[in-house]
C-alpha atoms as a PDB file:
ATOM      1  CA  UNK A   1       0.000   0.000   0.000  1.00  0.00           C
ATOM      2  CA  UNK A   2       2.775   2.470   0.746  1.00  0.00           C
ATOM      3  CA  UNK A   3       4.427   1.848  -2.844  1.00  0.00           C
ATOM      4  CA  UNK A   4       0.731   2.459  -4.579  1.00  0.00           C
ATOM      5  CA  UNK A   5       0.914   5.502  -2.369  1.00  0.00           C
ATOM      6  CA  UNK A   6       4.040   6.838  -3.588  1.00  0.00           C
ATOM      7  CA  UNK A   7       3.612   6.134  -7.145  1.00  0.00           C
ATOM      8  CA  UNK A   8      -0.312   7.721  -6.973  1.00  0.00           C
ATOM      9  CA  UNK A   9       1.421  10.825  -5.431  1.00  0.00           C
ATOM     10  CA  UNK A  10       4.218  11.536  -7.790  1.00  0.00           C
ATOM     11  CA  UNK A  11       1.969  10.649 -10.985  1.00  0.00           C
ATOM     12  CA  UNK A  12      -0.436  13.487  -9.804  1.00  0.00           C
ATOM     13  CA  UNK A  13       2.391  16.076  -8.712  1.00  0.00           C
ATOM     14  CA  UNK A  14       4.255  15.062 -12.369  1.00  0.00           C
ATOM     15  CA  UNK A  15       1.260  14.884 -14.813  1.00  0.00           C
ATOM     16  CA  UNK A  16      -0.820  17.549 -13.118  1.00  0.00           C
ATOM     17  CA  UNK A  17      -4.027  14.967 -13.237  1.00  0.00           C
ATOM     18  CA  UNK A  18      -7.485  16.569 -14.330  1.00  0.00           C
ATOM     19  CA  UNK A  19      -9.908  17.237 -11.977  1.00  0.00           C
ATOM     20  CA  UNK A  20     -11.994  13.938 -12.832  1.00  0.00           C
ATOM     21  CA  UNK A  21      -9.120  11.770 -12.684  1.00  0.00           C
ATOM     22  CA  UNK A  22      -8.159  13.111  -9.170  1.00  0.00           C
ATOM     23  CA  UNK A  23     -11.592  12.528  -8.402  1.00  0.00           C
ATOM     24  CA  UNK A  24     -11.715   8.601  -9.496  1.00  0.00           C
ATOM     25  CA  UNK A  25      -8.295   8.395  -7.772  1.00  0.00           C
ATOM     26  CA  UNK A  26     -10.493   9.360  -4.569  1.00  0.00           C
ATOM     27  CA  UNK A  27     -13.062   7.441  -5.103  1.00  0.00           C
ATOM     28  CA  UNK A  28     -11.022   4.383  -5.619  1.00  0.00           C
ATOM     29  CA  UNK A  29      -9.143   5.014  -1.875  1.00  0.00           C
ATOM     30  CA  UNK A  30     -12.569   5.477  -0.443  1.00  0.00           C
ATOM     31  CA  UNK A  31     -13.616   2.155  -1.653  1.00  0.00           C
ATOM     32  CA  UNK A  32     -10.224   0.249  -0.535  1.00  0.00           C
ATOM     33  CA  UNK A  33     -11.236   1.832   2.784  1.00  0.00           C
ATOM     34  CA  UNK A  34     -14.502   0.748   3.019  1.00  0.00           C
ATOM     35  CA  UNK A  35     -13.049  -2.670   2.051  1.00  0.00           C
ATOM     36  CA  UNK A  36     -10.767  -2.693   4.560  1.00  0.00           C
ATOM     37  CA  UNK A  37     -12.975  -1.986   7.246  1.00  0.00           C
ATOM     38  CA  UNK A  38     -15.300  -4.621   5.953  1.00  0.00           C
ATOM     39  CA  UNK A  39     -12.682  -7.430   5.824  1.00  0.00           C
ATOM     40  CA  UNK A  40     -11.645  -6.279   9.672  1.00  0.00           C
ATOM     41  CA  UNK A  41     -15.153  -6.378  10.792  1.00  0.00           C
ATOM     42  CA  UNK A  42     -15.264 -10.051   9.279  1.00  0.00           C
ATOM     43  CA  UNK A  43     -12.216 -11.454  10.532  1.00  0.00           C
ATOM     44  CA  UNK A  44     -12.484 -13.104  13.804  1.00  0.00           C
ATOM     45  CA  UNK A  45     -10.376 -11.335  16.740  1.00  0.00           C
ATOM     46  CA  UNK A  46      -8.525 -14.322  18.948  1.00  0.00           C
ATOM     47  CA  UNK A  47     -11.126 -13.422  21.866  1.00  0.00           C
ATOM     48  CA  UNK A  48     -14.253 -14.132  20.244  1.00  0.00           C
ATOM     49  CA  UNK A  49     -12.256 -17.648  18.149  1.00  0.00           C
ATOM     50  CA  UNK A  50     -11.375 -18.422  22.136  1.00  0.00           C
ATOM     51  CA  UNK A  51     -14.734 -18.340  23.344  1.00  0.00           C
ATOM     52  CA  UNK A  52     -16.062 -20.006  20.274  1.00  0.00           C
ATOM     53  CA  UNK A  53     -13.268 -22.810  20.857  1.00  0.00           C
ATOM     54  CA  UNK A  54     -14.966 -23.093  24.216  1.00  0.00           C
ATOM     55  CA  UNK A  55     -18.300 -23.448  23.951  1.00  0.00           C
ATOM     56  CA  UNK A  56     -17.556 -25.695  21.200  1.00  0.00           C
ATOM     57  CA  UNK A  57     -15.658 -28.313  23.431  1.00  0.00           C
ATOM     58  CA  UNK A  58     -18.295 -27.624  26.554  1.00  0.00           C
ATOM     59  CA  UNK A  59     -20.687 -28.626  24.028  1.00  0.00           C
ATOM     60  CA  UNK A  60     -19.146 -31.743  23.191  1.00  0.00           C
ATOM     61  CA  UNK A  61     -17.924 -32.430  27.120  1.00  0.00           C
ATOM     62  CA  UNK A  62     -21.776 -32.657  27.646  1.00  0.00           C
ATOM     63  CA  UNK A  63     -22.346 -35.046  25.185  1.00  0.00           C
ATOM     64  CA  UNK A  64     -19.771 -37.545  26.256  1.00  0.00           C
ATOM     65  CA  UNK A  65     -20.977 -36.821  29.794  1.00  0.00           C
ATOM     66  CA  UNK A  66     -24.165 -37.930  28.724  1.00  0.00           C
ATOM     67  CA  UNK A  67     -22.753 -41.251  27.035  1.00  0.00           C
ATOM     68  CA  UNK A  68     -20.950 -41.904  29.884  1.00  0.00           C
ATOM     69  CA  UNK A  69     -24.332 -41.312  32.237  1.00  0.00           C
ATOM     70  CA  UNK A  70     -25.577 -44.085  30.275  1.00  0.00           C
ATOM     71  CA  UNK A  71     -22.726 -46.710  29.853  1.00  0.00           C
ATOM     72  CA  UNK A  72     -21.502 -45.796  33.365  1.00  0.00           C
ATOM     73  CA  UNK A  73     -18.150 -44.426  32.753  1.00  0.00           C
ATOM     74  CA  UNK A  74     -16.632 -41.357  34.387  1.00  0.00           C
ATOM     75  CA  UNK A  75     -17.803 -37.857  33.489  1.00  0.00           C
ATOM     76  CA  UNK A  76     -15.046 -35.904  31.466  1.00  0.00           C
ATOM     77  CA  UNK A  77     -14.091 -32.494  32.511  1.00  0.00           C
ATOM     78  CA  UNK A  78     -13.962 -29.626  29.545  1.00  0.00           C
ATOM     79  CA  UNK A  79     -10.704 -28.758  27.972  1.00  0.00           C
ATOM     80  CA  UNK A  80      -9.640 -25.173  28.706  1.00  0.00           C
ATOM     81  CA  UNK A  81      -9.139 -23.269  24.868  1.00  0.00           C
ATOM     82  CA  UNK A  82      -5.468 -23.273  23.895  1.00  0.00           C
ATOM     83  CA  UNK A  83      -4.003 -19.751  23.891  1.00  0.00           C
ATOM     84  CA  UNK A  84      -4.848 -17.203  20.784  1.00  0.00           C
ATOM     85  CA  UNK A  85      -2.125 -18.275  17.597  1.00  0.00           C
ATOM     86  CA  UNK A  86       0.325 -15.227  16.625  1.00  0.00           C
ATOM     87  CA  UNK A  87      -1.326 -15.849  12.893  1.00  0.00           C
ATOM     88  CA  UNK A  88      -4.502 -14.249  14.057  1.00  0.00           C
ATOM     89  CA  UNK A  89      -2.513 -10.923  15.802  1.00  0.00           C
ATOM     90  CA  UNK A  90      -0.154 -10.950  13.049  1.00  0.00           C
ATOM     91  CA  UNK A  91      -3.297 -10.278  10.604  1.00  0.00           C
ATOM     92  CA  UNK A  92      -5.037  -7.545  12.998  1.00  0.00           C
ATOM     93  CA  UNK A  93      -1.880  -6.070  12.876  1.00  0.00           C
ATOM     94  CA  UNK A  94      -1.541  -5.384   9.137  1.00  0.00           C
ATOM     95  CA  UNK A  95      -5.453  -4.858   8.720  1.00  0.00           C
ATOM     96  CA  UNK A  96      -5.020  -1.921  11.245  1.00  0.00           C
ATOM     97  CA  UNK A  97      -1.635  -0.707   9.569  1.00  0.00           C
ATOM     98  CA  UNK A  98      -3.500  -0.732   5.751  1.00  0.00           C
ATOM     99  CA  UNK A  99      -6.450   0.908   6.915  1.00  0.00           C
ATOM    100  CA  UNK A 100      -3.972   3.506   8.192  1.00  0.00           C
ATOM    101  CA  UNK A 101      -2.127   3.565   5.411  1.00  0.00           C
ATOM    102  CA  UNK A 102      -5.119   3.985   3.579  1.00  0.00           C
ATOM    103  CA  UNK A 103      -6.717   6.831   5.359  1.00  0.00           C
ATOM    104  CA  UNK A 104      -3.195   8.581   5.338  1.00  0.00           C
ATOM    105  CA  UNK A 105      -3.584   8.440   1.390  1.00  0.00           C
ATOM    106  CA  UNK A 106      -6.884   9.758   1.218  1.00  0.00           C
ATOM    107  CA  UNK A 107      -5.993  13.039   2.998  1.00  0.00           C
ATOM    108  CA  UNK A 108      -2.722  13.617   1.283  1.00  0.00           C
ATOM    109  CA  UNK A 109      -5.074  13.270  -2.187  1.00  0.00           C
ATOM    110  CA  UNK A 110      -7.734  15.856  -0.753  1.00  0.00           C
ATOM    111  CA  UNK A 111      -5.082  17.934   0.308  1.00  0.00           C
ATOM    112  CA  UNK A 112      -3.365  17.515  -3.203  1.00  0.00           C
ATOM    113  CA  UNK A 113      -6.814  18.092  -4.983  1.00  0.00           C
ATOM    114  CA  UNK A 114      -6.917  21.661  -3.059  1.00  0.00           C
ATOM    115  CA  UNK A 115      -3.255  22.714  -4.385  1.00  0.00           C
ATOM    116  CA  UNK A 116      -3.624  21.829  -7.846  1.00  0.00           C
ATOM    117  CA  UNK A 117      -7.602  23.444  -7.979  1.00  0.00           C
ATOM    118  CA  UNK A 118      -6.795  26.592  -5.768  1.00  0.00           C
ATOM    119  CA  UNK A 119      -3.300  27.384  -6.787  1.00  0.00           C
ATOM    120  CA  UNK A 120      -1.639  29.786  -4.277  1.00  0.00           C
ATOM    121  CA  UNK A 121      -1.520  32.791  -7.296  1.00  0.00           C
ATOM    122  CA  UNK A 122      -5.285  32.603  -7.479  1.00  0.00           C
ATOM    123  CA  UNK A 123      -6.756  31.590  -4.368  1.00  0.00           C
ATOM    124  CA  UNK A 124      -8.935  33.096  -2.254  1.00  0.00           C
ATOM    125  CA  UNK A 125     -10.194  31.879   0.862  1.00  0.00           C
ATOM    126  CA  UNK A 126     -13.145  33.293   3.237  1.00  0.00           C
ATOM    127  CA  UNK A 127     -13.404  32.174   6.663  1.00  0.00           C
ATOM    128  CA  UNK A 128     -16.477  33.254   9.328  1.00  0.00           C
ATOM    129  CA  UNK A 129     -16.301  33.629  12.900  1.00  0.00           C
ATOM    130  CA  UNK A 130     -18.056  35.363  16.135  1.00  0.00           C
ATOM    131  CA  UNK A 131     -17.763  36.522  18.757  1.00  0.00           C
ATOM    132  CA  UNK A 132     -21.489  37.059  19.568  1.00  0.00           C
ATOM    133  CA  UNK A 133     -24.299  35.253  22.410  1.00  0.00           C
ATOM    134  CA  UNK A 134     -26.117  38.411  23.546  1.00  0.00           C
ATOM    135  CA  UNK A 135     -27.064  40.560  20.377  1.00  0.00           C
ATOM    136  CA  UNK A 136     -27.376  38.721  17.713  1.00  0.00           C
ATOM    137  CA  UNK A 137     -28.244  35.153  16.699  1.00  0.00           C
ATOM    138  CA  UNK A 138     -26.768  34.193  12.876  1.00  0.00           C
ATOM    139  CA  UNK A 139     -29.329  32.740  10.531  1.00  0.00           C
ATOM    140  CA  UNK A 140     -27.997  33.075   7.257  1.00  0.00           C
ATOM    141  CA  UNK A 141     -25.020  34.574   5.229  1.00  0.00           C
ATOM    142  CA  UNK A 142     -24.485  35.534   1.633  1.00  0.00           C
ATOM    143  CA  UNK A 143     -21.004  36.267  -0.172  1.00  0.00           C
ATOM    144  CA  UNK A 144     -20.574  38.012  -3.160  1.00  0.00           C
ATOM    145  CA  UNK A 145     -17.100  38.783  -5.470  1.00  0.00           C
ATOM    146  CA  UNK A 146     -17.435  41.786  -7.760  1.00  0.00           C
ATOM    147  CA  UNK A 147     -21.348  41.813  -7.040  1.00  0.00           C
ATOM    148  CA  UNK A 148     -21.566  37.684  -8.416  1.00  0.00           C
ATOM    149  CA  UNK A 149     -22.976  35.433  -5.735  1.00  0.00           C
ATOM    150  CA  UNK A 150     -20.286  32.589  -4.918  1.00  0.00           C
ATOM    151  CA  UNK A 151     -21.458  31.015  -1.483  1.00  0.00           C
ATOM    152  CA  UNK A 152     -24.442  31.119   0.851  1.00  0.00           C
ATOM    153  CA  UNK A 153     -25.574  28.860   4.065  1.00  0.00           C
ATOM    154  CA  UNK A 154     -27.979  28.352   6.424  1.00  0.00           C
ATOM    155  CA  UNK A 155     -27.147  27.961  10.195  1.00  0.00           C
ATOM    156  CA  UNK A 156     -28.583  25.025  12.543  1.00  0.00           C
ATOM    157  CA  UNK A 157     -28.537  25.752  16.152  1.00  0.00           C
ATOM    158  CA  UNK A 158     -25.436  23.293  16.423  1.00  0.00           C
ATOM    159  CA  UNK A 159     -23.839  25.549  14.336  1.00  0.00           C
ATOM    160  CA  UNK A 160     -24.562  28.398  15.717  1.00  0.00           C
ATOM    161  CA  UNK A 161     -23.663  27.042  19.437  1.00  0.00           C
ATOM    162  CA  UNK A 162     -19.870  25.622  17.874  1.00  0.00           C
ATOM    163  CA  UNK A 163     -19.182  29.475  16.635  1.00  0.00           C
ATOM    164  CA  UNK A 164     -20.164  30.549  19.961  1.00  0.00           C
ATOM    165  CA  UNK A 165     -17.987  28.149  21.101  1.00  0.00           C
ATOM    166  CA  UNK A 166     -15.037  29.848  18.919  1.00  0.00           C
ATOM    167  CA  UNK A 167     -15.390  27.778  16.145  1.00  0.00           C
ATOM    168  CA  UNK A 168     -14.241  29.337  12.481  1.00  0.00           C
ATOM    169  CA  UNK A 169     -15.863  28.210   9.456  1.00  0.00           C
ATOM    170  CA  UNK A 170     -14.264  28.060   6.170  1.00  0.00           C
ATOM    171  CA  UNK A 171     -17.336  29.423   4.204  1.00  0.00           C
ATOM    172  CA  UNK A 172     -15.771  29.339   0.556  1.00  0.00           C
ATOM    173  CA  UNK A 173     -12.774  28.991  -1.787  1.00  0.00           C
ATOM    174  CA  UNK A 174     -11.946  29.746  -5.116  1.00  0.00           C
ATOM    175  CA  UNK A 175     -10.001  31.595  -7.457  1.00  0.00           C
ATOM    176  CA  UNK A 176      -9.354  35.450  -8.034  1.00  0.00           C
ATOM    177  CA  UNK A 177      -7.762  37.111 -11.098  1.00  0.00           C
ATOM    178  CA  UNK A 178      -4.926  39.496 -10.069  1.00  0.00           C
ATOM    179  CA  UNK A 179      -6.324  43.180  -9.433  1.00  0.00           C
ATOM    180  CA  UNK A 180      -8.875  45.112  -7.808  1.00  0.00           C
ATOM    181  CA  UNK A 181     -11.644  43.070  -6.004  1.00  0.00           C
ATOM    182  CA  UNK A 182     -14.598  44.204  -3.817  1.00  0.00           C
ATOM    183  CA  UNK A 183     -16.109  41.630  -1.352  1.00  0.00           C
ATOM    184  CA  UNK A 184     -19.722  41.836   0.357  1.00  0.00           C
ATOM    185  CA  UNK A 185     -21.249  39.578   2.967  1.00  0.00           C
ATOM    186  CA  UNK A 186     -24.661  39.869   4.203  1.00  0.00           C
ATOM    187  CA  UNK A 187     -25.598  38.480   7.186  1.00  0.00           C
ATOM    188  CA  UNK A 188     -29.304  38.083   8.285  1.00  0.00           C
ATOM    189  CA  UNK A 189     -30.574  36.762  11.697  1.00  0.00           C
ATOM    190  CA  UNK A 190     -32.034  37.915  15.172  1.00  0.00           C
ATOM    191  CA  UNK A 191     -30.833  40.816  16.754  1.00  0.00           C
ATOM    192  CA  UNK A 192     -31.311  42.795  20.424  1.00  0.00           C
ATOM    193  CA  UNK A 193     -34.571  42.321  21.821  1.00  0.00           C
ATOM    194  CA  UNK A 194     -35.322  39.332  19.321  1.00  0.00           C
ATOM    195  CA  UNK A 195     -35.811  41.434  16.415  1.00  0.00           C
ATOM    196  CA  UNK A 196     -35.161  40.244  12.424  1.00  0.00           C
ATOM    197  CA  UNK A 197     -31.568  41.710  11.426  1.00  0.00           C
ATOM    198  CA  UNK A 198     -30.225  42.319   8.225  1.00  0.00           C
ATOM    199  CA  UNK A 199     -27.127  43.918   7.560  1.00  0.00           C
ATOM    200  CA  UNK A 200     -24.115  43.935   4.941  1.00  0.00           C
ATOM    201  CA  UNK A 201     -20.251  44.399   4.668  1.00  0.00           C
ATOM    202  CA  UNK A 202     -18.006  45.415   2.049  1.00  0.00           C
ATOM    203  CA  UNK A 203     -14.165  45.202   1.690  1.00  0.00           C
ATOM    204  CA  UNK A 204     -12.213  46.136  -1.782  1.00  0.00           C
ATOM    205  CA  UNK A 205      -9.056  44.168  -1.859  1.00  0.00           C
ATOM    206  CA  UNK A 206      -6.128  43.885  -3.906  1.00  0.00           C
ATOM    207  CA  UNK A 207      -5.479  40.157  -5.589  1.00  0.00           C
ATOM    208  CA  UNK A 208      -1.560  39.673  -6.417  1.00  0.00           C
ATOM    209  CA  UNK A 209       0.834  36.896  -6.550  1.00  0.00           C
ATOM    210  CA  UNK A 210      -0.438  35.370  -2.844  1.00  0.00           C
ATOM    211  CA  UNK A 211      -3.486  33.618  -1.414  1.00  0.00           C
ATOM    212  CA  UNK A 212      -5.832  36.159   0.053  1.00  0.00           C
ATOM    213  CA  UNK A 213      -7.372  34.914   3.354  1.00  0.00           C
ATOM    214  CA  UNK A 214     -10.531  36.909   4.322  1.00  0.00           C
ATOM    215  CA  UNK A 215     -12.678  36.019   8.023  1.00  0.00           C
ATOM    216  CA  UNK A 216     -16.154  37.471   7.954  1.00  0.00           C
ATOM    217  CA  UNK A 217     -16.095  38.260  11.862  1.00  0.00           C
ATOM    218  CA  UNK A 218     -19.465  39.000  13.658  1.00  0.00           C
ATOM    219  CA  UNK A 219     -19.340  41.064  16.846  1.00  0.00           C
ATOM    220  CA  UNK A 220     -21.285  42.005  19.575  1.00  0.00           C
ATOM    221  CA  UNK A 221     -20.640  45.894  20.224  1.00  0.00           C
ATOM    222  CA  UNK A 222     -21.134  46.394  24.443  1.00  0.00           C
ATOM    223  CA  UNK A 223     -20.845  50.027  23.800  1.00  0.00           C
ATOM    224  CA  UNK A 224     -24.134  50.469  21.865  1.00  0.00           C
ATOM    225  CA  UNK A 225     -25.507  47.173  22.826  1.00  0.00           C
ATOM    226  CA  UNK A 226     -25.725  46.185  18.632  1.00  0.00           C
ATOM    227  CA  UNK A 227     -23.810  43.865  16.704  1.00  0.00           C
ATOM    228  CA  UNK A 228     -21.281  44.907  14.289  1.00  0.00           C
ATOM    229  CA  UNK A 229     -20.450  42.812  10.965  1.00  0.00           C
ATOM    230  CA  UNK A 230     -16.402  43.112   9.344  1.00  0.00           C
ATOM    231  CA  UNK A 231     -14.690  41.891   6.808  1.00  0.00           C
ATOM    232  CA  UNK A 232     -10.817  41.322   7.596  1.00  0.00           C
ATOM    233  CA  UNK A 233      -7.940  40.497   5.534  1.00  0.00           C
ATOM    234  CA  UNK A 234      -5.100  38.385   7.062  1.00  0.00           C
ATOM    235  CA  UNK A 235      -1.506  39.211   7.028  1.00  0.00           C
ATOM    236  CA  UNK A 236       0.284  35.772   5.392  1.00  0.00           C
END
């Protein structure tokens, strides 16, 4: 499995695969995993071969027991299960190590996938956060590049409690043309004293040879008792 890895690696970094070819590449590591996990569900581990060992020879104990009930002989005692073999830890061993293996592979492909669709000259990357519990409750966001709608969601209460928590979403990623940009988010959801908000925020940045991270961060202002809605750029 490591060898497939390696040459699956170097083939994509050397030939630059399409899209749809890194896709069936995933696709084919998500079904050795499923495989894999299906093969270790179906092998016996030496506790449960033990105990079926066991019961199998208390079983037959019983039934010379019974025979010699009947022909008078003495009652035979049941044979305690011989140890577990090496053979069967030996095999957990390497099912555990390829389904490592394999799960290793996967990420390094996703990861892969990401550099070769979102190359670092082009890529933009928008992030959301808050910092919010008292005046304001997030229902929805939209974002827009250059006034063209790109990504929207919808917010479950879990989601809303794991950004109160300090969680960050990443929200979107794509690619940007080199030049002048302008970026709006607008956020909608339930503001101080339970009322429907609705409100909007606009940065113009300035796309060059590096990534661009942005975080849409969501505030609660103590001052004025109202949230506040930003747009930050990060310094890479």
């Amino acid at each position: 499995m490591k060898e497939v890895k390696c040459q699956i690696l170097s083939q994509i970094r050397a030939a630059k695969l399409s899209q749809h070819a890194i896709r069936t590449a995933l696709f084919f590591i998500a079904y050795c995993v499923f495989t894999i996990t299906h093969v270790f569900a179906q092998t016996p581990t030496p506790e449960s071969s033990a105990a079926e060992m066991n019961t199998a020879e208390v079983n037959a104990s019983s039934g010379n027991t019974a025979d010699a009930n009947v022909s008078g002989s003495s009652v035979l005692e049941p044979v305690a299960a011989p140890p577990a073999s090496d053979k069967n830890i030996v095999v957990e061993q390497d099912l555990e190590a390829l389904k490592k293996t394999a799960l290793e592979l996967n990420r390094d492909l996703l990861i892969l996938e990401e550099e070769l669709l979102f190359p670092s000259n082009t890529q933009v990357v928008v992030f959301l956060s808050t910092d919010v519990g008292k005046f304001f409750t997030i229902d929805s966001v939209k974002l827009k590049i250059n006034n063209q709608l790109v990504a929207s969601h919808l917010y479950t209460p879990y989601e809303n409690d794991a950004l109160v928590r300090g969680g960050v979403q990443r929200l979107y990623i794509g690619n940007l043309k080199q030049g002048q940009h302008e970026i709006t988010a607008v956020f909608t959801g339930e503001g101080p004293d339970k009322r429907k908000y609705k409100r909007a925020a606009t940065l113009n940045i300035e796309k060059d040879d590096d990534s661009v991270m942005l975080e849409l961060l969501v505030q609660d202002a103590t001052t004025n008792m109202q949230p506040t809605f930003e747009i930050k750029e990060w310094e890479l």
